[in-house]
Every structure is written in C-alpha cells, then in structure tokens.
Protein backbone atom coordinates (compact mmCIF):
# COMPACT_ATOMS: atom_id res chain seq x y z
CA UNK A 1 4.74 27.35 3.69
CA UNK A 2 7.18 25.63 1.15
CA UNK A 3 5.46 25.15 -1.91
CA UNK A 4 7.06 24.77 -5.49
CA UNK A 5 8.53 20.92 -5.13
CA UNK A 6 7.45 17.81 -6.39
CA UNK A 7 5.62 15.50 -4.31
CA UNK A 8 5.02 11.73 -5.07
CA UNK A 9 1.83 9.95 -4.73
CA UNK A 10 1.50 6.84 -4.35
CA UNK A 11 -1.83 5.00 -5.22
CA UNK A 12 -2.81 2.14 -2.98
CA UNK A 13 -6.50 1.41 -3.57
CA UNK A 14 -5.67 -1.48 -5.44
CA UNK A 15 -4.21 -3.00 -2.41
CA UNK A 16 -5.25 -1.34 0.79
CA UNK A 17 -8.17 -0.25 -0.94
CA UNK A 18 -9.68 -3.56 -2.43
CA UNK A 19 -8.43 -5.72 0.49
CA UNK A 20 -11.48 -4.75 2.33
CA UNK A 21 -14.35 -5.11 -0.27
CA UNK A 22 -15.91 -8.08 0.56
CA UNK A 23 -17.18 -9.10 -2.74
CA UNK A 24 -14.38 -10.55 -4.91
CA UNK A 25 -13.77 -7.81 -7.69
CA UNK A 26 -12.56 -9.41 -11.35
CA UNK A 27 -9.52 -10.31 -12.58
CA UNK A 28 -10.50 -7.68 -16.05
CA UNK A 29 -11.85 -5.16 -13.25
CA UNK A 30 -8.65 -4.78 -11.03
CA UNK A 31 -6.48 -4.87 -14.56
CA UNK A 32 -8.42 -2.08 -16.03
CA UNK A 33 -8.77 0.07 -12.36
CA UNK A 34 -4.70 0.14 -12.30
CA UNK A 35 -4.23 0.82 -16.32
CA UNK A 36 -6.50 3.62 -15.58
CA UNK A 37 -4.67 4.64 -12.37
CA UNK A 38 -1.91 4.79 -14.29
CA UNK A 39 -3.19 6.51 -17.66
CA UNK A 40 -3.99 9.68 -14.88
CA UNK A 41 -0.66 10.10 -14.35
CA UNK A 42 0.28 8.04 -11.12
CA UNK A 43 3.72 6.72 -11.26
CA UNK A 44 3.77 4.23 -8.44
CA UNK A 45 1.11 2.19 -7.08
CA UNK A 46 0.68 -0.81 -4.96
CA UNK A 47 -1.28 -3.03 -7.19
CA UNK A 48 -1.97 -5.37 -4.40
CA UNK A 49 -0.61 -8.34 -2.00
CA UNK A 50 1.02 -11.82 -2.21
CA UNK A 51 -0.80 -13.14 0.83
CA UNK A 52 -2.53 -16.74 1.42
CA UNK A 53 -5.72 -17.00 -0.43
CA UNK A 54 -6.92 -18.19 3.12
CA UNK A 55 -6.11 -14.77 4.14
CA UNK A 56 -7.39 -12.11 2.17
CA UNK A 57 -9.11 -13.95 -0.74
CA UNK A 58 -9.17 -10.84 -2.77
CA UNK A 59 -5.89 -11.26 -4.18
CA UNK A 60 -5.97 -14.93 -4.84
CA UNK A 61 -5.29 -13.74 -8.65
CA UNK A 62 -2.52 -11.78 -7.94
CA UNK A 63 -0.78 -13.32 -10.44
CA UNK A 64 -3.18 -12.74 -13.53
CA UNK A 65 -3.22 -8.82 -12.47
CA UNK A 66 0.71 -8.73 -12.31
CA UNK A 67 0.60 -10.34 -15.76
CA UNK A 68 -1.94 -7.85 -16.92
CA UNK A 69 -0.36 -4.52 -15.83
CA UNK A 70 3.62 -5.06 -15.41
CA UNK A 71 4.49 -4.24 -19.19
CA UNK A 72 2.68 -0.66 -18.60
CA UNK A 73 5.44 1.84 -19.28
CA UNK A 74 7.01 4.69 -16.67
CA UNK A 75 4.99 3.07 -13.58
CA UNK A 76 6.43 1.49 -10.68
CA UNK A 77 4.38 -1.47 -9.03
CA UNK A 78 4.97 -2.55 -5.74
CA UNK A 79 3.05 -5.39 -3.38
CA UNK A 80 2.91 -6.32 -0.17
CA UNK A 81 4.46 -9.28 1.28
CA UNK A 82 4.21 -11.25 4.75
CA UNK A 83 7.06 -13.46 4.37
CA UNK A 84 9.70 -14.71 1.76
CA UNK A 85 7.28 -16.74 0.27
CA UNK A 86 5.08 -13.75 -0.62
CA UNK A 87 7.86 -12.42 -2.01
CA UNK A 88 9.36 -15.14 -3.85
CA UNK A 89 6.22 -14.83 -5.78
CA UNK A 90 5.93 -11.33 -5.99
CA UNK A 91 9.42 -11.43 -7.77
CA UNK A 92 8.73 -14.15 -9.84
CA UNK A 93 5.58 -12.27 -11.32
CA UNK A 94 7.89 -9.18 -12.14
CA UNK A 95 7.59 -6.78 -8.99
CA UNK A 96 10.69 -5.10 -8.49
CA UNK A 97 9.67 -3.59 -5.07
CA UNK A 98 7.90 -5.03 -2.21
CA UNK A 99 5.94 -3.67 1.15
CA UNK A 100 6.78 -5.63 4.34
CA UNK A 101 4.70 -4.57 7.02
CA UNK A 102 4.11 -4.69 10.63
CA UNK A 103 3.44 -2.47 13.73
CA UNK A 104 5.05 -0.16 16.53
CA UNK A 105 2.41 -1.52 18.67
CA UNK A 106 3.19 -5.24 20.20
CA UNK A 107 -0.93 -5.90 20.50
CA UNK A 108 -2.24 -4.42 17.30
CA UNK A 109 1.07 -6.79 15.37
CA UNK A 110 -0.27 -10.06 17.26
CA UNK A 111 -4.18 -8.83 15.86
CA UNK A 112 -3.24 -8.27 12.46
CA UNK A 113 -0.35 -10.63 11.71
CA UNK A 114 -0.69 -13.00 14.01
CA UNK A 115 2.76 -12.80 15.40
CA UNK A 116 5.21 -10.40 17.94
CA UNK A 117 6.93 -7.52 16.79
CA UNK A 118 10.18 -9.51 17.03
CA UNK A 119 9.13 -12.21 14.76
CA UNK A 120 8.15 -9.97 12.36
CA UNK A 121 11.91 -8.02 12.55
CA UNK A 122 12.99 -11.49 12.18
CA UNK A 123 10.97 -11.91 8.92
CA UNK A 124 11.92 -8.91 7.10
CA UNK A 125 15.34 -9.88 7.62
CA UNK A 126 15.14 -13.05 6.37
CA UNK A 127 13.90 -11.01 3.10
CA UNK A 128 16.01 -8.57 3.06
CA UNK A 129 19.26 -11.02 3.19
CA UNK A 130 17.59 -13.01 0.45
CA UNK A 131 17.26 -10.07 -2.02
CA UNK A 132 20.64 -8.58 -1.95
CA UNK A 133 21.72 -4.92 -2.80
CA UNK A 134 23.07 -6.64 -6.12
CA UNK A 135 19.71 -7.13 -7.45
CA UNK A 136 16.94 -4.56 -8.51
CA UNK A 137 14.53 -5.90 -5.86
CA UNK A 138 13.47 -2.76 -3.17
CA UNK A 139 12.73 -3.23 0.27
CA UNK A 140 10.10 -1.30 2.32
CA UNK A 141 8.64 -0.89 5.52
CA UNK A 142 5.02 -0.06 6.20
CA UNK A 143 5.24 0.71 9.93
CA UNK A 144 1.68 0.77 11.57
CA UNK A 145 0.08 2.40 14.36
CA UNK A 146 3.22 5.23 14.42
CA UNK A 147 0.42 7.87 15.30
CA UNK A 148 -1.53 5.81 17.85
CA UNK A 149 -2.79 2.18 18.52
CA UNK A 150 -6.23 1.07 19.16
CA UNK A 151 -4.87 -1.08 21.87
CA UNK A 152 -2.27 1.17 23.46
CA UNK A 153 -2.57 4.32 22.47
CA UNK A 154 -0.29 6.68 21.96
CA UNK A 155 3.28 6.17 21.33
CA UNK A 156 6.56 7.96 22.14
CA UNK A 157 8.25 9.78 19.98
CA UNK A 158 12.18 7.99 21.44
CA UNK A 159 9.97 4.35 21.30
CA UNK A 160 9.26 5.11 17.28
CA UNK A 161 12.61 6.06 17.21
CA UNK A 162 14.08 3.18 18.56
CA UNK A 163 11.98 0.57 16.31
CA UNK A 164 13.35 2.57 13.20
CA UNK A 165 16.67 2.68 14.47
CA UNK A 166 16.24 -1.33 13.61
CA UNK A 167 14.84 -1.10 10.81
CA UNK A 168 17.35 0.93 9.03
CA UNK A 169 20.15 -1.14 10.66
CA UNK A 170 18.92 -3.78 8.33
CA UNK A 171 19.79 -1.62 5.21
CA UNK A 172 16.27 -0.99 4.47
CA UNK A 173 15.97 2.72 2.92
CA UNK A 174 12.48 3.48 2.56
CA UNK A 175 9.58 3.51 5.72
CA UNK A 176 5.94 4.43 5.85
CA UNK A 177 4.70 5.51 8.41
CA UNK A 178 0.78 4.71 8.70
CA UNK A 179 -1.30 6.44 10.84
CA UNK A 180 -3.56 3.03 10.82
CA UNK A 181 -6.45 4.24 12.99
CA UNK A 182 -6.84 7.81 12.10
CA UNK A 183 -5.35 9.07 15.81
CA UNK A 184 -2.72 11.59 13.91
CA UNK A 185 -3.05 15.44 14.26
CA UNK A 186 -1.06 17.93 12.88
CA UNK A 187 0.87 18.63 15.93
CA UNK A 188 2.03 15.06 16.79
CA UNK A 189 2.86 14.75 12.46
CA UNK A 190 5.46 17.33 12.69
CA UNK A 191 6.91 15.97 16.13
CA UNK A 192 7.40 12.45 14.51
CA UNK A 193 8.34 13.34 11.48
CA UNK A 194 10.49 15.77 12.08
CA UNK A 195 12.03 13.59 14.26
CA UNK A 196 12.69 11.03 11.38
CA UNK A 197 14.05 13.13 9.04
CA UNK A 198 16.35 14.53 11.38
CA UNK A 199 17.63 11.15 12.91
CA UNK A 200 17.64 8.97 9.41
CA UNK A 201 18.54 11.23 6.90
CA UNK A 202 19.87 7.92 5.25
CA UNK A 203 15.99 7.03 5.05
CA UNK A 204 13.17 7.77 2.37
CA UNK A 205 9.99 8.72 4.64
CA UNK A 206 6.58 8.67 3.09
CA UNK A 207 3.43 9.14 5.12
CA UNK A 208 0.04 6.94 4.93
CA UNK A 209 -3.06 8.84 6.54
CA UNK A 210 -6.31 7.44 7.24
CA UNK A 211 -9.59 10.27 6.98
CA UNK A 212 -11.12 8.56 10.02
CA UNK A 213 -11.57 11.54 12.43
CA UNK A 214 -11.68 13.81 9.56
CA UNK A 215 -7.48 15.42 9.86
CA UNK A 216 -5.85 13.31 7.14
CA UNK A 217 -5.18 16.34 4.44
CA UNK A 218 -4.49 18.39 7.30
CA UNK A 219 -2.21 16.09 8.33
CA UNK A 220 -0.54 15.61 4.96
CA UNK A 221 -0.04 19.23 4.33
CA UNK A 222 1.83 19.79 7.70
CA UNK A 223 4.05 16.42 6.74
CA UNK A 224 5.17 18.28 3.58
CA UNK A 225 5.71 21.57 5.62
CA UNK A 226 8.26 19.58 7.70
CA UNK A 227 9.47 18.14 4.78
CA UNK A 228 7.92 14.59 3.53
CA UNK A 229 7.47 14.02 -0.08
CA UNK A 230 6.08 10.88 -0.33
CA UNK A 231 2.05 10.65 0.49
CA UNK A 232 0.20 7.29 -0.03
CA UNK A 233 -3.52 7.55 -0.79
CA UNK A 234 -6.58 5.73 -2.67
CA UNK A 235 -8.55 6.38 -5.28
CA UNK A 236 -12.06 7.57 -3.80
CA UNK A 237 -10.86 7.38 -0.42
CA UNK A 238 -11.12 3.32 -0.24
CA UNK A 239 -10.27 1.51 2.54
CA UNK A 240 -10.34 1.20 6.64
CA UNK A 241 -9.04 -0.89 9.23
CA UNK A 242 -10.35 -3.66 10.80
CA UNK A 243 -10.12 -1.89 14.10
CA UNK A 244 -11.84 1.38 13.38
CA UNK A 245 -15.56 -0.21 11.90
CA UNK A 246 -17.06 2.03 9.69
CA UNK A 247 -14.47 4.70 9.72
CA UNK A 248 -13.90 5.85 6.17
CA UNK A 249 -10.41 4.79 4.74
CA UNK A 250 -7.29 5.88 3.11
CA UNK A 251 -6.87 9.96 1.91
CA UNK A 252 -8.95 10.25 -0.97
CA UNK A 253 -6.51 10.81 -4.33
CA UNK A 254 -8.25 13.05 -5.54
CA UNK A 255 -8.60 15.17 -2.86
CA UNK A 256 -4.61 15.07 -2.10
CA UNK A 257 -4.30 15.58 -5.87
CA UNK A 258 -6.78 18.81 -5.71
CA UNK A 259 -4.84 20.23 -2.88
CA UNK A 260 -1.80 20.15 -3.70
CA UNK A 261 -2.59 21.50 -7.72
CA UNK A 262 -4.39 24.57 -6.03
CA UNK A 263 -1.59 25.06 -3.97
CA UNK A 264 0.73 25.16 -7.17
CA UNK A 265 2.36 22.03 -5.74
CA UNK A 266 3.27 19.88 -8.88
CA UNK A 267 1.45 16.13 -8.81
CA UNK A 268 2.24 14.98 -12.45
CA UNK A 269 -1.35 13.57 -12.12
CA UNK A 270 -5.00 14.97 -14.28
CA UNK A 271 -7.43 15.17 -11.84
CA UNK A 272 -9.90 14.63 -14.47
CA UNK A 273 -8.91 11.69 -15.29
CA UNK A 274 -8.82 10.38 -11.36
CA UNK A 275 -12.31 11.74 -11.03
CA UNK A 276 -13.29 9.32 -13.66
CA UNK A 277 -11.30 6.26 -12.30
CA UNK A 278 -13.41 7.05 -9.59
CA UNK A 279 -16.61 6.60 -11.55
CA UNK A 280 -15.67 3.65 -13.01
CA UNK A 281 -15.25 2.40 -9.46
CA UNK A 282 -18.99 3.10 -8.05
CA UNK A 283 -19.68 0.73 -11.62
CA UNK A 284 -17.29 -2.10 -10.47
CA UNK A 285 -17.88 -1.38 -6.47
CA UNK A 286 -21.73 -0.64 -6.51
CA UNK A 287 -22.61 -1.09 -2.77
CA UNK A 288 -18.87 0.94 -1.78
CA UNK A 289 -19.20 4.57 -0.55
CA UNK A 290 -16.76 6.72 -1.93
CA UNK A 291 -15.25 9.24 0.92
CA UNK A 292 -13.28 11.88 -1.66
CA UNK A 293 -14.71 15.42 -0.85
CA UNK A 294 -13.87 16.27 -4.90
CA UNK A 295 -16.09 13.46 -6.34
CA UNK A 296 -18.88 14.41 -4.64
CA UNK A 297 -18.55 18.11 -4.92
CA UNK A 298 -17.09 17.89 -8.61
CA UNK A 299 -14.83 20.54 -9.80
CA UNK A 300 -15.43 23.75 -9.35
CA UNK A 301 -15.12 25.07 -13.02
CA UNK A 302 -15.83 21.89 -14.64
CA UNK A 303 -19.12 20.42 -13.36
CA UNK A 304 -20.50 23.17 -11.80
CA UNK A 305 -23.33 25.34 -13.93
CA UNK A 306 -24.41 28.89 -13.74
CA UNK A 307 -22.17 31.58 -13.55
CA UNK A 308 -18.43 31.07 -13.55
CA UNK A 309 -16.53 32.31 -10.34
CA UNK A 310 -15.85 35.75 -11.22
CA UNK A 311 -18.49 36.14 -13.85
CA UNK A 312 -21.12 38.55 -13.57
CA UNK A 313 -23.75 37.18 -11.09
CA UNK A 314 -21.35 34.53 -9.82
CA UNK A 315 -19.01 34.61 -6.87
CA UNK A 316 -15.89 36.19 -6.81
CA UNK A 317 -13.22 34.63 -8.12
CA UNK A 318 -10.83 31.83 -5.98
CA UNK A 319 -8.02 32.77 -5.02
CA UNK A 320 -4.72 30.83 -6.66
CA UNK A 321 -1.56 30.12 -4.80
CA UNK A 322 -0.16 33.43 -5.87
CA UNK A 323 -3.00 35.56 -4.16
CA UNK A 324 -1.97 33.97 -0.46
C-alpha cells in the first residue's frame, strides 16, 4: 500500500448532492453549506450547475450563490454546464472551471441529457473552442456510467478507452470517471484505471463513486493504490441517481476524510468540522437521510463515553498506520 501523498477531495454535495432534494433549499442555506465546506478545509468544490430552471429548479439561483461564495479565499469553485450557454453564465458569475458531462453509455446519455453521445462530443467542443488555452477558464469531463450502465451493462475496458481517446484529442486535461450506478468493484477500478493512467498520462484522472451496493471506499482506496489522487465525494453521503431509486448517493466526506487520516494519508481537511457541516445539514435538509458511516457512529475518541480505547476497562487501543 502507498500511503504518505496528498490526495484531493473534491466536495460535490452542493451540486450532485442538492440536485436531488426535492424541496428547494435557500439561497442563505446553500451560501452558508459551501462557506462551511470550505472553513473545514476543502479546497475545491462544485458549488452547483448552470442548467435551465426548467430542468433542475434547484439551482435557479445559481447566480446569488456564485455571488455569495466566489470572494472566499484559497478555494476553487467549479459548476457544471450542459452547453455554452451554461457556461457563458457560469463565467460571467466568476467560475473559472467548469464540469461538462455526459456518458460512455449511448442509452443512459439519451435518458439523462436528452441527446446521443455524439452530440454531446459535439457540445463540449463547441466549449472548449470558445474558452481558449489563453484564458483561465478549465475544462472537464465528468464521464458517466465508466463502471457499468443501467441500460447496458458493463463496459469494455478498449470501448472506455476509445471514448477518452476523444476526449483528450480535444485538449481537455482533466476526466472523472463516475461510477453513476454503484456497479464498480475493486477489481474492475484497478483494470480501468490503470488503464487510464497508463494510456493518458497527459490526463488528470479523478474518480466519483457512488455507496449504492455498499464498495465505494473500497473502491476509492484501490483507485489510490493504482495511483488516482483526485476523489469526488459529498458531505453526508448526499445524492443518487435517477436510475438506482433509493440507493444511497455519493461517498460520504467524511467517511473518505476518516479513512484516509487513519491511514496517515494527508486530506488538509478537520473532520470535526465536516461532522458539523453535516449537522447543520439534517437542520436545513430535515426529511434527508444522511448515509456517512462517521456521523452516525461519531468519532471514536470524541463522542464516545466511558473508557478511552486503551484505558483501563476499555478496549485495547486502535491500531495507527504505523502498527500495520
């Protein structure tokens, strides 16, 4: 196990997270969620999308939050965007980075966005030629279903390969790749992303795991074996997909946050802190189930009374990173 290295995490509850939340959370709510994000010690997060209204009338305020947050100091925000429109706007509010997305999968891209795969190439190029290199503006790709489709299963590792191959050819320098459904297992992680990382050096990889059928820190913590150091996860485990109903959403923070401080794998981020952004949540979000394991359970030597682990009468003590 490589341990020892930085890892990034980035925070998308205020996007991927509050896009499914039914009830339309205030404009004062989402500003104070992401200055709180932030005061924890996250240093990127995707504070939302510039979609229609029509769409996902969640973010039809999108511009009041930029306006409330962009000034915050040593945090990079990022949106998502559909099409240069979105991203027009997303600009003109202040974003200096942008999410396009779409999928590997031809039927789960004409579910979600309406539209083929091609189309969709076509629109991020149409972006990316309208935000040259010159300018601070940076382009990524959220690539869906890389781990497995709802529609079509599985795919192949030379297909991913291929779509990427595209991708890159455009210039673009950072991809996600979102295990949208929850299908990923350790074993197919380090196939793909080995795979990635061997054929696009050129490329930033991060990884965006879903906790549906329980794998998703398993999964993270074989991605940074193979060598990913760029893991996307919500506060309190928010989110989903409309094609897995009821599954529970996104990697919790905390929980990636937890593991990878036990581990002695430096996050740059107080857990304490998360685990109270997470409490102000269940205030704003009263009728949303929170997934993380670590809110729940608390932390082990600060919430838990009685006798300490490794104090007389209490359980031995737990074991560091150094001890494995």
């Amino acid at each position: 196990m490589k341990t020892g290295h930085d890892v990034a995490i980035i925070e998308v509850g205020p996007r991927d997270g509050l896009q499914n939340v039914t009830a339309f959370v205030e404009t004062a709510q989402k500003v104070s969620l992401i200055r709180r994000l932030a005061a924890s010690g996250l240093k990127e997060i995707q504070a939302g999308a510039f979609v229609s209204p029509r769409s996902i009338p969640q973010f039809r305020d999108m511009n009041e939050v930029i306006a409330g947050i962009i000034a915050l100091p040593k945090v990079r925000f990022s949106v998502l965007v559909p099409n240069l429109q979105g991203a027009r706007e997303a600009v003109k509010s202040g974003i200096e980075k942008l999410i396009f997305f779409f999928s590997l999968s031809e039927s789960h891209n004409l579910n979600n966005v309406h539209q083929t795969k091609e189309a969709s190439l076509k629109g991020l190029e149409v972006i990316r030629r309208n935000f040259s290199t010159e300018t601070p503006i940076e382009l990524c790709v959220a690539l869906a279903t890389v781990f497995g489709c709802p529609f079509e299963g599985y795919m192949t590792t030379d297909h991913i390969l291929k779509d990427i191959h595209k991708i890159a050819n455009m210039g673009v320098k950072e991809i996600s790749l979102c295990d949208t459904v929850g299908f990923a297992n350790p074993r197919l992680v380090e196939e793909i992303t080995a795979a990635c990382l061997k054929d696009f050096p050129e490329v930033t990889f991060a990884v965006h795991f879903h906790n549906t059928r329980g794998l998703g820190l398993a999964n993270a913590l074989r991605a940074y074996d193979v060598g990913i150091r760029r893991f996307d996860a919500a506060v309190g485990g928010l989110g989903g997909c409309p094609f897995a109903p009821g599954a529970s959403g996104n990697i919790a923070t905390e929980d990636l946050v937890f593991m990878f401080n036990e581990m002695g794998i430096p996050t740059g981020i107080d857990l304490d802190s998360l685990l109270n952004v997470s409490g102000y949540l269940k205030e704003i979000l009263p009728g949303v189930i929170l997934s993380s394991a670590v809110y729940q359970a608390g932390l082990p030597q600060a919430q838990i009374s009685g006798p300490k682990c490794g104090a007389p009468g209490g359980n031995p003590p737990f074991p560091t990173h150094r001890d494995w």
